[in-house]
PDB file of N, CA and C in Angstrom:
ATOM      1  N   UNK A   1      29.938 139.202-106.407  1.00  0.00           N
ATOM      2  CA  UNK A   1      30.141 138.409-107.619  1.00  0.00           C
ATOM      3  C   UNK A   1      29.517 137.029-107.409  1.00  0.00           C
ATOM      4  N   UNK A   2      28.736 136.356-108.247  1.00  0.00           N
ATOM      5  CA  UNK A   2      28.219 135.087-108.169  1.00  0.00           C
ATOM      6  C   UNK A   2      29.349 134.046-108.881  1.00  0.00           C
ATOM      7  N   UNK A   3      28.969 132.957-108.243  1.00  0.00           N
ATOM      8  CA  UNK A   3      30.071 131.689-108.411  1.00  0.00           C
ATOM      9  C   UNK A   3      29.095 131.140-109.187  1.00  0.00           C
ATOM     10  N   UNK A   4      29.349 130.479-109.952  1.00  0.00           N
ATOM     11  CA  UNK A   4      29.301 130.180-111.714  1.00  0.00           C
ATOM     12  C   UNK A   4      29.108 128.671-111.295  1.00  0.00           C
ATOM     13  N   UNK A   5      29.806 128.115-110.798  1.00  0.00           N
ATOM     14  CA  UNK A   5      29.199 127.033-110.295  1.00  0.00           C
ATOM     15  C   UNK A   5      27.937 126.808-109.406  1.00  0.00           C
ATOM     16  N   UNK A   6      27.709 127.648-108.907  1.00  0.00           N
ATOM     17  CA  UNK A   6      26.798 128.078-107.727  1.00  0.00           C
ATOM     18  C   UNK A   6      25.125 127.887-108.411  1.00  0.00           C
ATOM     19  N   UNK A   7      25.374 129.049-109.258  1.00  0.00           N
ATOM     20  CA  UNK A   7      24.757 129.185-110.497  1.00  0.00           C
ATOM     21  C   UNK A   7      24.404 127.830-111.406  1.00  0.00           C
ATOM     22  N   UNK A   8      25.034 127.323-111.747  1.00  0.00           N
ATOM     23  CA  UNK A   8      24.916 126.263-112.512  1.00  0.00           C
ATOM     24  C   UNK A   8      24.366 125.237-111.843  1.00  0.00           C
ATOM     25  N   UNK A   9      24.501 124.642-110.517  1.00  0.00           N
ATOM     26  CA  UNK A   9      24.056 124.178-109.875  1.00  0.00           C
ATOM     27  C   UNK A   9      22.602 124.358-109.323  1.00  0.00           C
ATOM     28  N   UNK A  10      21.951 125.821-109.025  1.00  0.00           N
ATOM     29  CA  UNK A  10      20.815 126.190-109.171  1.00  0.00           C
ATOM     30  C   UNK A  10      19.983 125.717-110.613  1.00  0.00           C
ATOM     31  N   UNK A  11      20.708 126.276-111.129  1.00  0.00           N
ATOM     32  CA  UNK A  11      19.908 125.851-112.505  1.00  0.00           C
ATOM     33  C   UNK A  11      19.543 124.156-112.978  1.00  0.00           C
ATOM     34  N   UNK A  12      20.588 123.534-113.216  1.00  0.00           N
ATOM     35  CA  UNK A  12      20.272 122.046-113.290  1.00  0.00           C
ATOM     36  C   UNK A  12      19.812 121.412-111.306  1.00  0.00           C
ATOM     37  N   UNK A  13      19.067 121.325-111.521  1.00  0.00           N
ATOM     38  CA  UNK A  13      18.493 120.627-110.137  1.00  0.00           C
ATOM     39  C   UNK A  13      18.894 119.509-110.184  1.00  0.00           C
ATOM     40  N   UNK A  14      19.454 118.861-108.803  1.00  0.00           N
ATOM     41  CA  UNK A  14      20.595 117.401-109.134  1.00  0.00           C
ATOM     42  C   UNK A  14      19.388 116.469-109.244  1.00  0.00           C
ATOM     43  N   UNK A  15      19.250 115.571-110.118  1.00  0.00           N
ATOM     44  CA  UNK A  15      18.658 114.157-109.541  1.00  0.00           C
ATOM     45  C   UNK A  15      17.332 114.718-111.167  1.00  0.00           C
ATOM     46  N   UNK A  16      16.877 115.592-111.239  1.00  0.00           N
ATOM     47  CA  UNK A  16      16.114 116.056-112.277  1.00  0.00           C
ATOM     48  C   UNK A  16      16.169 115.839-113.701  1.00  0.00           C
ATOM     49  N   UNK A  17      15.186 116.305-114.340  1.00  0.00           N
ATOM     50  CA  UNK A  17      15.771 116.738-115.802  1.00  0.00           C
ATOM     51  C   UNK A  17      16.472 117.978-115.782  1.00  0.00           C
ATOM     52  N   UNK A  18      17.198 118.153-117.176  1.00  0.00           N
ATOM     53  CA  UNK A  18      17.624 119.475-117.505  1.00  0.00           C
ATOM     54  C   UNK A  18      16.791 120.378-117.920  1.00  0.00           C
ATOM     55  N   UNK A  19      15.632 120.740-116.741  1.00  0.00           N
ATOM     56  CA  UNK A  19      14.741 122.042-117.286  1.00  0.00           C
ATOM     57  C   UNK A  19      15.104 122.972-117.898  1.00  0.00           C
ATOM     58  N   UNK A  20      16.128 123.768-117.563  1.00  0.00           N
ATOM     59  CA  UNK A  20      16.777 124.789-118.708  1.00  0.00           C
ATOM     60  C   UNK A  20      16.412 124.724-120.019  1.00  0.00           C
ATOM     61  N   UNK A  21      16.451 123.684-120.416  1.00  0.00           N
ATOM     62  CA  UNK A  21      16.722 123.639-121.740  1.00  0.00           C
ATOM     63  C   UNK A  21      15.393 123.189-122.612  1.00  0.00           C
ATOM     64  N   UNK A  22      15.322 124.065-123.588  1.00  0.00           N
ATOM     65  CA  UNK A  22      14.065 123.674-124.714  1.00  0.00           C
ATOM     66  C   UNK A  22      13.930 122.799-125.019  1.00  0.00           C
ATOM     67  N   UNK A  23      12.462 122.501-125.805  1.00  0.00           N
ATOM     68  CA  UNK A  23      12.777 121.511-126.199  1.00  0.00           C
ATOM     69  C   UNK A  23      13.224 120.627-127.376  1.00  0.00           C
ATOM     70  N   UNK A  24      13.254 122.334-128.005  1.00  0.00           N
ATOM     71  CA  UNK A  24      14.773 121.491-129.302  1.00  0.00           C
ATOM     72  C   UNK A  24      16.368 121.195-129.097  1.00  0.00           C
ATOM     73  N   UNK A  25      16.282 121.492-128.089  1.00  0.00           N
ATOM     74  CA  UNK A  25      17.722 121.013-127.805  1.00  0.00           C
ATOM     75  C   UNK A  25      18.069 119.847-127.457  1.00  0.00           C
ATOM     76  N   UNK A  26      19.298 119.146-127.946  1.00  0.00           N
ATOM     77  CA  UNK A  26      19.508 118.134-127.787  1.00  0.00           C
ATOM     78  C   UNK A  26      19.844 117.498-126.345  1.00  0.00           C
ATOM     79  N   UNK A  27      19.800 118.842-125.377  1.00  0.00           N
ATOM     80  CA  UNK A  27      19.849 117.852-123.850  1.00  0.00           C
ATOM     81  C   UNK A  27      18.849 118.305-122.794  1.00  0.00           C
ATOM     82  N   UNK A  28      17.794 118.516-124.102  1.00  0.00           N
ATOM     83  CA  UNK A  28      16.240 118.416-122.959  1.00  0.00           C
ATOM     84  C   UNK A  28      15.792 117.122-122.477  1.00  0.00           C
ATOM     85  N   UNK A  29      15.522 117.020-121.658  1.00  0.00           N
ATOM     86  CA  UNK A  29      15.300 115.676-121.120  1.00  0.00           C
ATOM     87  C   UNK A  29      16.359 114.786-120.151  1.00  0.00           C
ATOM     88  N   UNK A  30      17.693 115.547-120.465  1.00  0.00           N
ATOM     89  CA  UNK A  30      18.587 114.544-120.178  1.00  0.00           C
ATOM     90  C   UNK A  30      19.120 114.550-118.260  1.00  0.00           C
ATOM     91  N   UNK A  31      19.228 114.117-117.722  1.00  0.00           N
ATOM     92  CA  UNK A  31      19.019 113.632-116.059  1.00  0.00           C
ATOM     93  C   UNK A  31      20.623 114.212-115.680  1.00  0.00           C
ATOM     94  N   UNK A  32      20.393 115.096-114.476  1.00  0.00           N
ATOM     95  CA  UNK A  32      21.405 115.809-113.983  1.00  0.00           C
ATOM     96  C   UNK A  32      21.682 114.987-113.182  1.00  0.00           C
ATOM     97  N   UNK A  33      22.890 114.788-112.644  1.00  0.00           N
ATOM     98  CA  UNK A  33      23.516 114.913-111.260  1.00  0.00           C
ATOM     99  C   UNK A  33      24.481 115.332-110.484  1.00  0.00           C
ATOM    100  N   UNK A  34      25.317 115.450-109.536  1.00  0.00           N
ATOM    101  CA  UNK A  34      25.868 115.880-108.405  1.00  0.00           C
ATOM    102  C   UNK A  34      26.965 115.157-108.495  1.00  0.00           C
ATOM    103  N   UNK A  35      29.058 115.606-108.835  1.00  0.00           N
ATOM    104  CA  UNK A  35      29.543 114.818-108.455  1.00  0.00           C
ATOM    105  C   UNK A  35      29.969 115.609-107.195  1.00  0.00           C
ATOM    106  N   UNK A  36      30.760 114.818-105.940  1.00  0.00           N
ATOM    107  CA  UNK A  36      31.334 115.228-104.585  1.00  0.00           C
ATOM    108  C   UNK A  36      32.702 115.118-104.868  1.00  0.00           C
ATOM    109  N   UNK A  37      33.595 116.201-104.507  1.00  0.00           N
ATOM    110  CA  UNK A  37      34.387 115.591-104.940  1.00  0.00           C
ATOM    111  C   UNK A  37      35.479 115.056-103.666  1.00  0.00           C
ATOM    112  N   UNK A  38      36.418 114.843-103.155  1.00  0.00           N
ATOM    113  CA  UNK A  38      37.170 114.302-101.939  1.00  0.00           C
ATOM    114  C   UNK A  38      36.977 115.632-100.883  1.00  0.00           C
ATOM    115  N   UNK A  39      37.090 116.819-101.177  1.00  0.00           N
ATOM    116  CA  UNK A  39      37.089 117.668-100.037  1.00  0.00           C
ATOM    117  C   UNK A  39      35.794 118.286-100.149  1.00  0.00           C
ATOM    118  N   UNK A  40      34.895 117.808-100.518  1.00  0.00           N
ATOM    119  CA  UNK A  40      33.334 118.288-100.297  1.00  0.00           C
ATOM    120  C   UNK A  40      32.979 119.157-101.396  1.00  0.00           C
ATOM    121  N   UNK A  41      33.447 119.398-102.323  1.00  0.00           N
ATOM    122  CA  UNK A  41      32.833 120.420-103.329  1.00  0.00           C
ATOM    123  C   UNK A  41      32.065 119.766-104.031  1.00  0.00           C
ATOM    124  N   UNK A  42      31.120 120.115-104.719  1.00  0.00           N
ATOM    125  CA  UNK A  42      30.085 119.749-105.477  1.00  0.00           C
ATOM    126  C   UNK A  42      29.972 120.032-106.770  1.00  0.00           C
ATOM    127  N   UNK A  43      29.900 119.346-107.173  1.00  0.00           N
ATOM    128  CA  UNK A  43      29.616 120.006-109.133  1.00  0.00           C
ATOM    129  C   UNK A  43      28.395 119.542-109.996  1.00  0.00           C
ATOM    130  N   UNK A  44      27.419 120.293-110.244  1.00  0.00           N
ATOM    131  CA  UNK A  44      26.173 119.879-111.209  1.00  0.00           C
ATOM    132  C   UNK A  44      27.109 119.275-112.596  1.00  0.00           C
ATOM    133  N   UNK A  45      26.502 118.535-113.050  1.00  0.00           N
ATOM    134  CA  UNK A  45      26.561 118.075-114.359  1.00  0.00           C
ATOM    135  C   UNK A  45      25.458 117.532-114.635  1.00  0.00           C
ATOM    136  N   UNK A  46      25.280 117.182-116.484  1.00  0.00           N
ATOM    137  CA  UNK A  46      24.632 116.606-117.421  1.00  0.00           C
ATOM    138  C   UNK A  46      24.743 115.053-117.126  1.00  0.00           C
ATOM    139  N   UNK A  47      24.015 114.302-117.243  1.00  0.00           N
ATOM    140  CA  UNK A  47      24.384 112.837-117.758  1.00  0.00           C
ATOM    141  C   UNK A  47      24.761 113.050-118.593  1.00  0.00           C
ATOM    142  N   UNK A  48      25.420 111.334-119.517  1.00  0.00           N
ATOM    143  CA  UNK A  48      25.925 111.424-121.131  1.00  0.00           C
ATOM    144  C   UNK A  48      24.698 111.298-121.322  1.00  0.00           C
ATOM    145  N   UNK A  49      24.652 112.363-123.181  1.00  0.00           N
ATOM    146  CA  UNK A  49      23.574 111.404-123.542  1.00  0.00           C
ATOM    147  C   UNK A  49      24.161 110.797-124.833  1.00  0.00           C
ATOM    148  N   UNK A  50      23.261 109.923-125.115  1.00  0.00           N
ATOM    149  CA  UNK A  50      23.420 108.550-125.845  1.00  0.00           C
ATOM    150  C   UNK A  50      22.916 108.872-127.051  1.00  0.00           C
ATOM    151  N   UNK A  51      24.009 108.697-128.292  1.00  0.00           N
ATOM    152  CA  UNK A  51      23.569 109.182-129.371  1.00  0.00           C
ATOM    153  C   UNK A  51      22.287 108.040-130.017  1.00  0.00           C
ATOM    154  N   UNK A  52      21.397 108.056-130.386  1.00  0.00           N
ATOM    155  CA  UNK A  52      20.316 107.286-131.080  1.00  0.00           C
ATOM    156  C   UNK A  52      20.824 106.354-132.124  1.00  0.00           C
ATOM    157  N   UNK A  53      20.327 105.499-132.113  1.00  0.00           N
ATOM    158  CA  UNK A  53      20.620 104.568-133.864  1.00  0.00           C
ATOM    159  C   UNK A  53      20.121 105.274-135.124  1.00  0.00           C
ATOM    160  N   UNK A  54      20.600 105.811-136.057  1.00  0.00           N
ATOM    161  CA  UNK A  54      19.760 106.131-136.907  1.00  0.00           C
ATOM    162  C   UNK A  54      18.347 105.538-137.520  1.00  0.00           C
ATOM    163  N   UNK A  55      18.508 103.820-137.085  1.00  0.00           N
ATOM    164  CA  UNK A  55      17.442 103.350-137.583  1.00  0.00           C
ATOM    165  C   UNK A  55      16.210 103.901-136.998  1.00  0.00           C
ATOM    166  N   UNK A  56      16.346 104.629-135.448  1.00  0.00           N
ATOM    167  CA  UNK A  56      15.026 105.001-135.225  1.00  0.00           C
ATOM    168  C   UNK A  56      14.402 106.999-135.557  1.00  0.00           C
ATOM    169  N   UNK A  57      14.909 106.849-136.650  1.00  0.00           N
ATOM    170  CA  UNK A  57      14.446 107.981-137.396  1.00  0.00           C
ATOM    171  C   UNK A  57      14.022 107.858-138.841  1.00  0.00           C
ATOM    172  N   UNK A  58      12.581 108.075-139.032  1.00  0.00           N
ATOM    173  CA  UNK A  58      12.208 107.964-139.610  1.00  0.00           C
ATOM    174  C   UNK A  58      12.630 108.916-141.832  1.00  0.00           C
ATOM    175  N   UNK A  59      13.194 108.306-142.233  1.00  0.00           N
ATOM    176  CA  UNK A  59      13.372 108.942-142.899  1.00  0.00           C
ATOM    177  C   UNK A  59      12.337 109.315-144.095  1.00  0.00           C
ATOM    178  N   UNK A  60      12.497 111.328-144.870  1.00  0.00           N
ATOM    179  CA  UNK A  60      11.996 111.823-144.977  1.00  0.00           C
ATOM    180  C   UNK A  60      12.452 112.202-147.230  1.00  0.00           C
ATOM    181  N   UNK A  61      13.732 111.813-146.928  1.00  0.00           N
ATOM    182  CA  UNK A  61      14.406 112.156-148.088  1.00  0.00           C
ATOM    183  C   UNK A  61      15.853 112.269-147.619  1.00  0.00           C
ATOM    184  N   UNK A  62      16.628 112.417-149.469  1.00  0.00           N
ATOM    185  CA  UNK A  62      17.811 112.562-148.887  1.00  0.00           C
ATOM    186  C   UNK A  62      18.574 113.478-149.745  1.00  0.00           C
ATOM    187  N   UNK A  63      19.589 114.178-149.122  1.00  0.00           N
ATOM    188  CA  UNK A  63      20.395 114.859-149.575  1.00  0.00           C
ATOM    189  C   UNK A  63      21.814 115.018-150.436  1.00  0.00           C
ATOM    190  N   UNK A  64      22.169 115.104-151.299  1.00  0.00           N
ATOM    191  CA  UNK A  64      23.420 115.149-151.742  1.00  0.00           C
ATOM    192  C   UNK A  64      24.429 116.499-151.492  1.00  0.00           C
ATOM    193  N   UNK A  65      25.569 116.529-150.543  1.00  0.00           N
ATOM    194  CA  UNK A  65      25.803 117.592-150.398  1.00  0.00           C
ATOM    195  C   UNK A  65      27.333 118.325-151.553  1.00  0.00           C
ATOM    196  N   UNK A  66      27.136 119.418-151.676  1.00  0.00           N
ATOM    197  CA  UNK A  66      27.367 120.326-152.825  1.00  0.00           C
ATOM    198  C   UNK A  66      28.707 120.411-152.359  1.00  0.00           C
ATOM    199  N   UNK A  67      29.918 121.151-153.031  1.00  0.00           N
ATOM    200  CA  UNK A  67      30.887 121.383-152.770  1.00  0.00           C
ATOM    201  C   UNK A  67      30.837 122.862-151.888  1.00  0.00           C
ATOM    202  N   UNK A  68      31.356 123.416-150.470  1.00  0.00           N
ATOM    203  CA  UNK A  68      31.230 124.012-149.967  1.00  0.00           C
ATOM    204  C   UNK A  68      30.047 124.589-148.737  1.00  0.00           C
ATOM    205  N   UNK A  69      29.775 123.361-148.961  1.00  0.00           N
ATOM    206  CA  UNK A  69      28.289 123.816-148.399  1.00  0.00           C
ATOM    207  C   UNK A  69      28.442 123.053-146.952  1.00  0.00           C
ATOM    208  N   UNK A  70      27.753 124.177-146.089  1.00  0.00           N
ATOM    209  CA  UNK A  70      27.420 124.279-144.568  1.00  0.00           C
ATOM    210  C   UNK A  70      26.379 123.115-144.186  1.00  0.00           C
ATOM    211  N   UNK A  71      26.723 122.704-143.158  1.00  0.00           N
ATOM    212  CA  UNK A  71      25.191 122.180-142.609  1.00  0.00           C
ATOM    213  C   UNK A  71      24.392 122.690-141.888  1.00  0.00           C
ATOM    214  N   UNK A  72      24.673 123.808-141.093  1.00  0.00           N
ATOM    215  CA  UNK A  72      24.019 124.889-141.269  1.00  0.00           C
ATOM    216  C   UNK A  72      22.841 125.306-141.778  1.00  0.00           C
ATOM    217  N   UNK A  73      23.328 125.455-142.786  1.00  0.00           N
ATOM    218  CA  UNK A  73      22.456 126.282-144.043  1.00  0.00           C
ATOM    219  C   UNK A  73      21.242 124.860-144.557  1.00  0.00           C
ATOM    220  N   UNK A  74      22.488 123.879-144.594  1.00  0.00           N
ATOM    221  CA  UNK A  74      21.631 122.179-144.766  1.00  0.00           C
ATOM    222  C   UNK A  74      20.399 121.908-144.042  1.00  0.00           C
ATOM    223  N   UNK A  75      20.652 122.348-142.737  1.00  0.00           N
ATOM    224  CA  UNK A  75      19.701 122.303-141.857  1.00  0.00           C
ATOM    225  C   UNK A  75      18.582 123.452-142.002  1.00  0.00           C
ATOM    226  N   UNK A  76      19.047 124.577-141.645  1.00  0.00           N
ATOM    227  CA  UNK A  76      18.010 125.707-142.182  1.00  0.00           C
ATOM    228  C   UNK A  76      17.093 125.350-143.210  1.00  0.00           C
ATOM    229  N   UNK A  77      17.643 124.941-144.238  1.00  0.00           N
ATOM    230  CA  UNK A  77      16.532 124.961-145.626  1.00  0.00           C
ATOM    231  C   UNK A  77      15.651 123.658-145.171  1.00  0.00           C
ATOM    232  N   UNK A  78      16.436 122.611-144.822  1.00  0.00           N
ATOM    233  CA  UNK A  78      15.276 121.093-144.342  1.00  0.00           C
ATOM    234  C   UNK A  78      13.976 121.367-143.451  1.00  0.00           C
ATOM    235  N   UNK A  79      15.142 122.109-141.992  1.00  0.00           N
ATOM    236  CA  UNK A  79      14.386 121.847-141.251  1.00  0.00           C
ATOM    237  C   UNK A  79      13.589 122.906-140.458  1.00  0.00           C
ATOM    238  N   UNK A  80      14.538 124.149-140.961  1.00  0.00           N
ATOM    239  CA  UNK A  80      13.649 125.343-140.535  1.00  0.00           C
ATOM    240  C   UNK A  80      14.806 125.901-139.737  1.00  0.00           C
ATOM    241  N   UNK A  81      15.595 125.345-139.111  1.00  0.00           N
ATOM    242  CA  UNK A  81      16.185 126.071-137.841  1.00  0.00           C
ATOM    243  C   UNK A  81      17.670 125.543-137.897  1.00  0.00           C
ATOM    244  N   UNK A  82      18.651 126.784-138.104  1.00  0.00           N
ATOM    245  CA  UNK A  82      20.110 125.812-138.376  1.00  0.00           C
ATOM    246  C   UNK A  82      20.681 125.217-137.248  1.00  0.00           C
ATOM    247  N   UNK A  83      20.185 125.896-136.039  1.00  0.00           N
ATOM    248  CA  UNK A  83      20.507 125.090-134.715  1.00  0.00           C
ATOM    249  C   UNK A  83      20.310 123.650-134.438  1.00  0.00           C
ATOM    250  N   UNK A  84      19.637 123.363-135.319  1.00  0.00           N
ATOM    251  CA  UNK A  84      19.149 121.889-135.239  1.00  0.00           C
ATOM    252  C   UNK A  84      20.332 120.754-136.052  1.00  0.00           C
ATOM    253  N   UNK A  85      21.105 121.458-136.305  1.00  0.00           N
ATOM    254  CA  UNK A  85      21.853 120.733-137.087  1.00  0.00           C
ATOM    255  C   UNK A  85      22.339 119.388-136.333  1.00  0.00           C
ATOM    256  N   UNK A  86      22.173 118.947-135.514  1.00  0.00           N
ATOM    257  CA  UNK A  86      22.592 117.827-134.475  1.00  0.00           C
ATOM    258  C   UNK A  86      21.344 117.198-134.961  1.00  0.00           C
ATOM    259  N   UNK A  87      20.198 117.308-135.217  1.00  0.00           N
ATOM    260  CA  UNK A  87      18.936 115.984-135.346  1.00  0.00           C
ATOM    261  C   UNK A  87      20.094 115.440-136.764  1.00  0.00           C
ATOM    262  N   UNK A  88      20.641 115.847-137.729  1.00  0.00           N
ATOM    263  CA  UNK A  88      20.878 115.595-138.793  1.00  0.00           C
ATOM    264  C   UNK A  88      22.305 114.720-138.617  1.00  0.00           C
ATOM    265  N   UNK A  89      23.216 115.093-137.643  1.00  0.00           N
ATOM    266  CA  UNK A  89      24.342 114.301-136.923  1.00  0.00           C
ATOM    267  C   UNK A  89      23.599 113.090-136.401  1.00  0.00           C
ATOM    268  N   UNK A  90      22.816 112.813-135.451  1.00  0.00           N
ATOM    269  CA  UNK A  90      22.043 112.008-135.006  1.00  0.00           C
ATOM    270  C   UNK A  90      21.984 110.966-136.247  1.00  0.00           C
ATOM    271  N   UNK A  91      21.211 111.609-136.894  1.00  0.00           N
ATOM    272  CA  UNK A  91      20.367 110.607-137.809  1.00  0.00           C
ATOM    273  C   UNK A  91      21.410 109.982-138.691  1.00  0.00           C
ATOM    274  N   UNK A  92      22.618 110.459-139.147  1.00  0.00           N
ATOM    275  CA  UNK A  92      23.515 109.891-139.838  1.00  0.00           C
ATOM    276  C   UNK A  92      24.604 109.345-139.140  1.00  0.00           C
ATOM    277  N   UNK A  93      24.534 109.242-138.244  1.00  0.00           N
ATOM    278  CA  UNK A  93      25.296 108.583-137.124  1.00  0.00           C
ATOM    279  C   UNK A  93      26.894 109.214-137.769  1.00  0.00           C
ATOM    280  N   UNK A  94      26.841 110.677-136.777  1.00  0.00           N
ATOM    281  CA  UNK A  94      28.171 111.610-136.627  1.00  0.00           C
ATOM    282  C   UNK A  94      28.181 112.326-135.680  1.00  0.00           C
ATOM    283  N   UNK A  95      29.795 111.813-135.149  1.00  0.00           N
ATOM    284  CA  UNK A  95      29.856 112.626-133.840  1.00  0.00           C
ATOM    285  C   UNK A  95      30.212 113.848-134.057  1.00  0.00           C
ATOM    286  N   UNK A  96      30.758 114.169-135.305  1.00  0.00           N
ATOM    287  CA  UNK A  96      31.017 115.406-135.150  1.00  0.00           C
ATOM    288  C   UNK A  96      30.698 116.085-136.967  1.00  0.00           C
ATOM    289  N   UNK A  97      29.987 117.048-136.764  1.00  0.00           N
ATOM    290  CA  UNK A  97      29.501 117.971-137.723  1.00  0.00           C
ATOM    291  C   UNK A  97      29.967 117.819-138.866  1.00  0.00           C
ATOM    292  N   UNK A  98      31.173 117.940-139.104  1.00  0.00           N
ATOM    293  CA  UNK A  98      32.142 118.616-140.052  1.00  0.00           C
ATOM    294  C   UNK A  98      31.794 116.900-141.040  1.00  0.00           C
ATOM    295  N   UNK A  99      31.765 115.953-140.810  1.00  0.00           N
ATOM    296  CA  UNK A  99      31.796 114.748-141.420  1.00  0.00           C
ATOM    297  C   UNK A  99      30.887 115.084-142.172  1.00  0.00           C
ATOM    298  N   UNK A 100      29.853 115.584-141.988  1.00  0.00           N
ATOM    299  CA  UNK A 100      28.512 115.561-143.006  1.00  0.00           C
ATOM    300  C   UNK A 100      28.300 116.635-143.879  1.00  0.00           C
ATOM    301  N   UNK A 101      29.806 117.847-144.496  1.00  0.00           N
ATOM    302  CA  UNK A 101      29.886 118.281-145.040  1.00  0.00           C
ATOM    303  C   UNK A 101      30.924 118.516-146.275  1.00  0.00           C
ATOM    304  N   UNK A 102      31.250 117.121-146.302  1.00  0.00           N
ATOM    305  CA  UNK A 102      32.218 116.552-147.540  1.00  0.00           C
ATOM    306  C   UNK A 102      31.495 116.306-148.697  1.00  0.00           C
ATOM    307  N   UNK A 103      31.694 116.610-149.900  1.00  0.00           N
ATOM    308  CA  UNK A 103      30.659 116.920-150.730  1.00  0.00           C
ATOM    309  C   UNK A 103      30.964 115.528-151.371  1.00  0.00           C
ATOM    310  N   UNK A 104      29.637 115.430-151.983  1.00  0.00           N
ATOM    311  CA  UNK A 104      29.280 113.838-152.437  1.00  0.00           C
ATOM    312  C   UNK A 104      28.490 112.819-151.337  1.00  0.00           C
ATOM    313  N   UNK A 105      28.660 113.659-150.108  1.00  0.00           N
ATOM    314  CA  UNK A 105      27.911 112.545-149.268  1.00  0.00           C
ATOM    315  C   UNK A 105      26.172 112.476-149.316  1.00  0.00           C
ATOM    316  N   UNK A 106      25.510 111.526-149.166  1.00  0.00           N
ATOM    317  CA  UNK A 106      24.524 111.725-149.103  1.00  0.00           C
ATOM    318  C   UNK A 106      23.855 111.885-147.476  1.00  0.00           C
ATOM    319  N   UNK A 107      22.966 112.794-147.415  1.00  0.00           N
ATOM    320  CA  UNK A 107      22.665 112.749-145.898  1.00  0.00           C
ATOM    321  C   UNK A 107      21.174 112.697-145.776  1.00  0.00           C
ATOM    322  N   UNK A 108      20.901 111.760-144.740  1.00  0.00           N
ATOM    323  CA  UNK A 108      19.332 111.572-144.391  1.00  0.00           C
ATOM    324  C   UNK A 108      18.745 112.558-143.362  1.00  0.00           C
ATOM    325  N   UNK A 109      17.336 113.018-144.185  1.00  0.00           N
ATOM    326  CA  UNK A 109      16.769 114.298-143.587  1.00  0.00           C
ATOM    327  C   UNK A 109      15.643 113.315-143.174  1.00  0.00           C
ATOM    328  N   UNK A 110      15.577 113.500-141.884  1.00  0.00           N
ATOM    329  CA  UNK A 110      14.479 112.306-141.216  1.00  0.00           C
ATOM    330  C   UNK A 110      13.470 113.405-140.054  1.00  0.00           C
ATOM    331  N   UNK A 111      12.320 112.651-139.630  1.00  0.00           N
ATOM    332  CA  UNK A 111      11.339 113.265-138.766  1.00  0.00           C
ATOM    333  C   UNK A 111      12.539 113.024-137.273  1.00  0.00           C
ATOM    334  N   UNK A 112      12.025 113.486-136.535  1.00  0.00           N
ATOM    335  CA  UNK A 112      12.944 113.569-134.862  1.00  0.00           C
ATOM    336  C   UNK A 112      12.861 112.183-134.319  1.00  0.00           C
ATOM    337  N   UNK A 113      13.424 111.574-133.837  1.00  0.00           N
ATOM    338  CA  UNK A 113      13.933 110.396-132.751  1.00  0.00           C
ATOM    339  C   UNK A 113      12.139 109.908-132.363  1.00  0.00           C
ATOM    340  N   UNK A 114      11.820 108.778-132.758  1.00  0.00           N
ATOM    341  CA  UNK A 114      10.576 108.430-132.623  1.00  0.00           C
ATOM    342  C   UNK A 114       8.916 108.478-133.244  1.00  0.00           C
ATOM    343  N   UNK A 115       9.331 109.769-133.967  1.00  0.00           N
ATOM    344  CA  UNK A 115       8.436 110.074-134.540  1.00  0.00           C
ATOM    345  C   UNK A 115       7.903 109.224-136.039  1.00  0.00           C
ATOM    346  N   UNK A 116       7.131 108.916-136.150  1.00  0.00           N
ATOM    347  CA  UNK A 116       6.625 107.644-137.323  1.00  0.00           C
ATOM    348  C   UNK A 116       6.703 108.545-138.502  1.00  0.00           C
ATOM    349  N   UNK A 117       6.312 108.154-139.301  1.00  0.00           N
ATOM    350  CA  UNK A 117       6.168 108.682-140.915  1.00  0.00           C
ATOM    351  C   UNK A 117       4.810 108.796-140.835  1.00  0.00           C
ATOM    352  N   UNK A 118       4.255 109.474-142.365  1.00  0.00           N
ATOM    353  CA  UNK A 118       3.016 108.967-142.245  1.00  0.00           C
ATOM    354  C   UNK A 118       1.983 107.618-142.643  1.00  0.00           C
ATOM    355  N   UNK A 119       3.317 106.791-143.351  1.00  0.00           N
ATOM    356  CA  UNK A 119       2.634 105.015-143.825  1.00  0.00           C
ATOM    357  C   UNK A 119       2.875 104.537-142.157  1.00  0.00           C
ATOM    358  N   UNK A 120       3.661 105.039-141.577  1.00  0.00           N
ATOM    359  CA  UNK A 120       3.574 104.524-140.016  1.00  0.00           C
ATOM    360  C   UNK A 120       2.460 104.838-138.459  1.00  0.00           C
ATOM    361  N   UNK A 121       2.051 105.549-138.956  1.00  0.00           N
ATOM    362  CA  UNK A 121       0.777 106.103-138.080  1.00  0.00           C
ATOM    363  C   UNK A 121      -0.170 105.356-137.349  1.00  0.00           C
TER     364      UNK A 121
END
């Protein structure tokens, strides 16, 4: 049987990026390390990562959301991929999902973390 930690530890390489991970995901890029703990065990982890300002997303349009409606689905139709639904948390500065599906809100559908517009080029 393999140890899951063992495993996990292989995978995130301490001191690295998080190769694992694509690069639509929100913790590509983000810097592993190693805690010890008092009797010598070891544990891989993630750094935090740091949610962005919305100001540095370029916005694209905006949304009014409907009564019942997913972000999910919000995301799918914007952006292509409902997994992505975190660029859209990001950009509206929410830690957690569910905020950006109260209907009446408006939500900003923006290009990814850095990326200019095209009057910005």
């Amino acid at each position: 049987m393999t140890d899951p930690n063992l495993a996990l530890q292989q995978l995130l390489q301490p001191g690295g990026t998080a190769g694992p991970f694509p690069p639509g995901s929100r913790y590509y890029g983000i810097p592993t390390a190693i805690l010890e703990s008092a009797d010598g065990r070891k544990t891989a982890y993630l750094r935090r990562r740091f949610v962005p300002a919305p100001e540095r997303f370029e916005l694209l349009q905006e949304h009014s959301v409907s009564q019942n409606e997913r972000l999910d689905n919000i995301t799918a139709h914007y952006l292509g991929d409902p997994e992505q639904f975190w660029r859209l948390c990001d950009a509206n500065r929410a830690l957690q999902p569910r905020e950006l599906e109260q209907a009446g809100r408006k939500l900003r559908i923006t290009l990814p973390e850095g990326i200019p517009g095209p009057g910005n080029a």
